[in-house]
Protein backbone atom coordinates (compact mmCIF):
# COMPACT_ATOMS: atom_id res chain seq x y z
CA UNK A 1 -6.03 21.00 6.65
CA UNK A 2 -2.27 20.67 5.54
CA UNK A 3 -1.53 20.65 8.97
CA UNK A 4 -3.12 17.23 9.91
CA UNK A 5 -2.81 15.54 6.31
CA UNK A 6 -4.74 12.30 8.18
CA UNK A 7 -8.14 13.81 9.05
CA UNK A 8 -10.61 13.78 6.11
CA UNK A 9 -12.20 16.98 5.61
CA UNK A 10 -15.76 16.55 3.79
CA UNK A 11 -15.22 19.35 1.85
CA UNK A 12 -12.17 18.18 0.04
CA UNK A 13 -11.92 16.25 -2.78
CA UNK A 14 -10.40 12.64 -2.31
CA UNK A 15 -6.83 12.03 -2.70
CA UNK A 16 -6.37 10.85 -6.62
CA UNK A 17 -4.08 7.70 -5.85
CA UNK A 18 -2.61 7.14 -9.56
CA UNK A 19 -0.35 9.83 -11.20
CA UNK A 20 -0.68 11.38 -14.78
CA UNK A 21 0.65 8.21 -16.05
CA UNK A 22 -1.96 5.47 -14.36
CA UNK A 23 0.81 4.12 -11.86
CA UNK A 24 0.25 4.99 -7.95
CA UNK A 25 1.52 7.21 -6.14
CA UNK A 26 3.52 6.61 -3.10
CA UNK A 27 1.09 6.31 -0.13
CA UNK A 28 2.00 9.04 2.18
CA UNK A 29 4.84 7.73 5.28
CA UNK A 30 6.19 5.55 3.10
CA UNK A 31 9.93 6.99 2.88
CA UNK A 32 11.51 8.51 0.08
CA UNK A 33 14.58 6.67 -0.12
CA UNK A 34 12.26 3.19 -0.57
CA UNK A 35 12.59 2.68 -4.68
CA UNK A 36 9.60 3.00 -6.56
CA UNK A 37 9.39 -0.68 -8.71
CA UNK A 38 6.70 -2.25 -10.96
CA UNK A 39 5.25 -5.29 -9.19
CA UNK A 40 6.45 -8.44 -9.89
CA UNK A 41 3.19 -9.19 -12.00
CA UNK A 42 3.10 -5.78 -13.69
CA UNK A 43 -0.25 -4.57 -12.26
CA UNK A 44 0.86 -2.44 -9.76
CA UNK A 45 3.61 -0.31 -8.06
CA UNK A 46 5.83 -1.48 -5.25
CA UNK A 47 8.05 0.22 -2.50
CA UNK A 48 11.21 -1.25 -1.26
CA UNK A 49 13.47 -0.57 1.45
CA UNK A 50 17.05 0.08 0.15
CA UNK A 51 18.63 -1.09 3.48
CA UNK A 52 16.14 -4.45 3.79
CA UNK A 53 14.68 -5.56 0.48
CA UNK A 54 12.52 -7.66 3.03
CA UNK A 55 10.57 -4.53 3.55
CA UNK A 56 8.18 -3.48 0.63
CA UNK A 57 4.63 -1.48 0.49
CA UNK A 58 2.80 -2.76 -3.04
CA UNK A 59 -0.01 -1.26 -4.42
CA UNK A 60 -1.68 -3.31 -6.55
CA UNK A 61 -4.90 -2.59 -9.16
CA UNK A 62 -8.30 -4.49 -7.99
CA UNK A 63 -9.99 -6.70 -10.82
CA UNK A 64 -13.95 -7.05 -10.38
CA UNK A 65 -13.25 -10.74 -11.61
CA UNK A 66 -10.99 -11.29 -8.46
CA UNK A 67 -12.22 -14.76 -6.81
CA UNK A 68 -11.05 -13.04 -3.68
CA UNK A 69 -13.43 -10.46 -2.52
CA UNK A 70 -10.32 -8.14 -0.94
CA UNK A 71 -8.69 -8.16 -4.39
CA UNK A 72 -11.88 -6.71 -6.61
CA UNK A 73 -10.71 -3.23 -5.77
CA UNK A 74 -6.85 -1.09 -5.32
CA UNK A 75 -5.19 -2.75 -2.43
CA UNK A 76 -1.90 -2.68 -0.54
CA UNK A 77 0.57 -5.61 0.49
CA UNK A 78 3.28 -4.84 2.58
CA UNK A 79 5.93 -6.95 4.59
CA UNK A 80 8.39 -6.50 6.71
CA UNK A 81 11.32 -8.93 6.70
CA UNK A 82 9.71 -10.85 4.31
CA UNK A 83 6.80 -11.18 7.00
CA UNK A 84 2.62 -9.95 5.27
CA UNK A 85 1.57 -7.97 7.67
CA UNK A 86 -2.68 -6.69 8.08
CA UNK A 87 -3.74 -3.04 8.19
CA UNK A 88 -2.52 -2.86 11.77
CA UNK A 89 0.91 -4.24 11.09
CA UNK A 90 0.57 -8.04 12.51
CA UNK A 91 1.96 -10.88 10.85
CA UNK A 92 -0.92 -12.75 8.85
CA UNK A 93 -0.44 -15.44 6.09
CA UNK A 94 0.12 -13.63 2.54
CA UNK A 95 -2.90 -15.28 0.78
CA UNK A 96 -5.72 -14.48 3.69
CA UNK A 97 -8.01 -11.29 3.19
CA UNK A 98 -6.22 -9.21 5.86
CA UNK A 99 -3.35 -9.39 3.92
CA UNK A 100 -4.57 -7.42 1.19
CA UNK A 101 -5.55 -4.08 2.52
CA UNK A 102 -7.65 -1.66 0.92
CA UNK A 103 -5.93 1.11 -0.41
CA UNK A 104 -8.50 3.78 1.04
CA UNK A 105 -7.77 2.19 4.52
CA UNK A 106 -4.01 1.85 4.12
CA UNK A 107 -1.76 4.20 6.61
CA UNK A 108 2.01 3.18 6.96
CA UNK A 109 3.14 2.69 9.94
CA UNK A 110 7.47 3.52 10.02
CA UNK A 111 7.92 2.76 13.75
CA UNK A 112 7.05 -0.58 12.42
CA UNK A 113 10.28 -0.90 10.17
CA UNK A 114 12.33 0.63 13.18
């Protein structure tokens, strides 16, 4: 339903989150103006806030070899002001499981960058 983009409809296919060219796409909220980057370790895509380079969204690519459970499949890492937040937007230490969200359960959050 295009009009609530959020709610899962069984029917529909899921959302493919790489483009054409194997890099993700941005996750939906996350605003336009934020530039698209490589990640700092080249496996991934990150998102960073023009006016606060303190605030970034990165997607990075799971490896089945991870030590880490939360890092064997496509996760997200995002701060703001240089702060990891969890999937609910609370500060948490930027090594612990919460940190790295998966992607399927990633939504941004703006009025947390407000």
């Amino acid at each position: 339903d295009s009009q609530h983009p959020h709610t899962a409809d069984p029917e529909e296919p899921e959302k493919e989150p790489r483009d054409r060219d194997g890099d993700f796409k941005r996750p939906d909220g996350v605003p336009e103006e934020w530039e698209r980057k490589p990640s700092d370790k080249g496996e991934g895509t990150k998102y960073v806030d023009p006016e606060n380079p303190h605030n970034d969204v990165r997607l990075q690519k799971g490896d089945p070899q991870a030590g880490h459970p939360s890092q064997r499949q496509d996760y997200v890492k995002w701060k703001r002001n240089g702060q990891w937040l969890d999937k609910n937007g609370n500060p948490v230490p930027g090594k612990s499981p919460e940190a790295h969200v998966p992607l399927d359960d990633f939504i941004f959050r703006p009025e947390i960058f407000k």
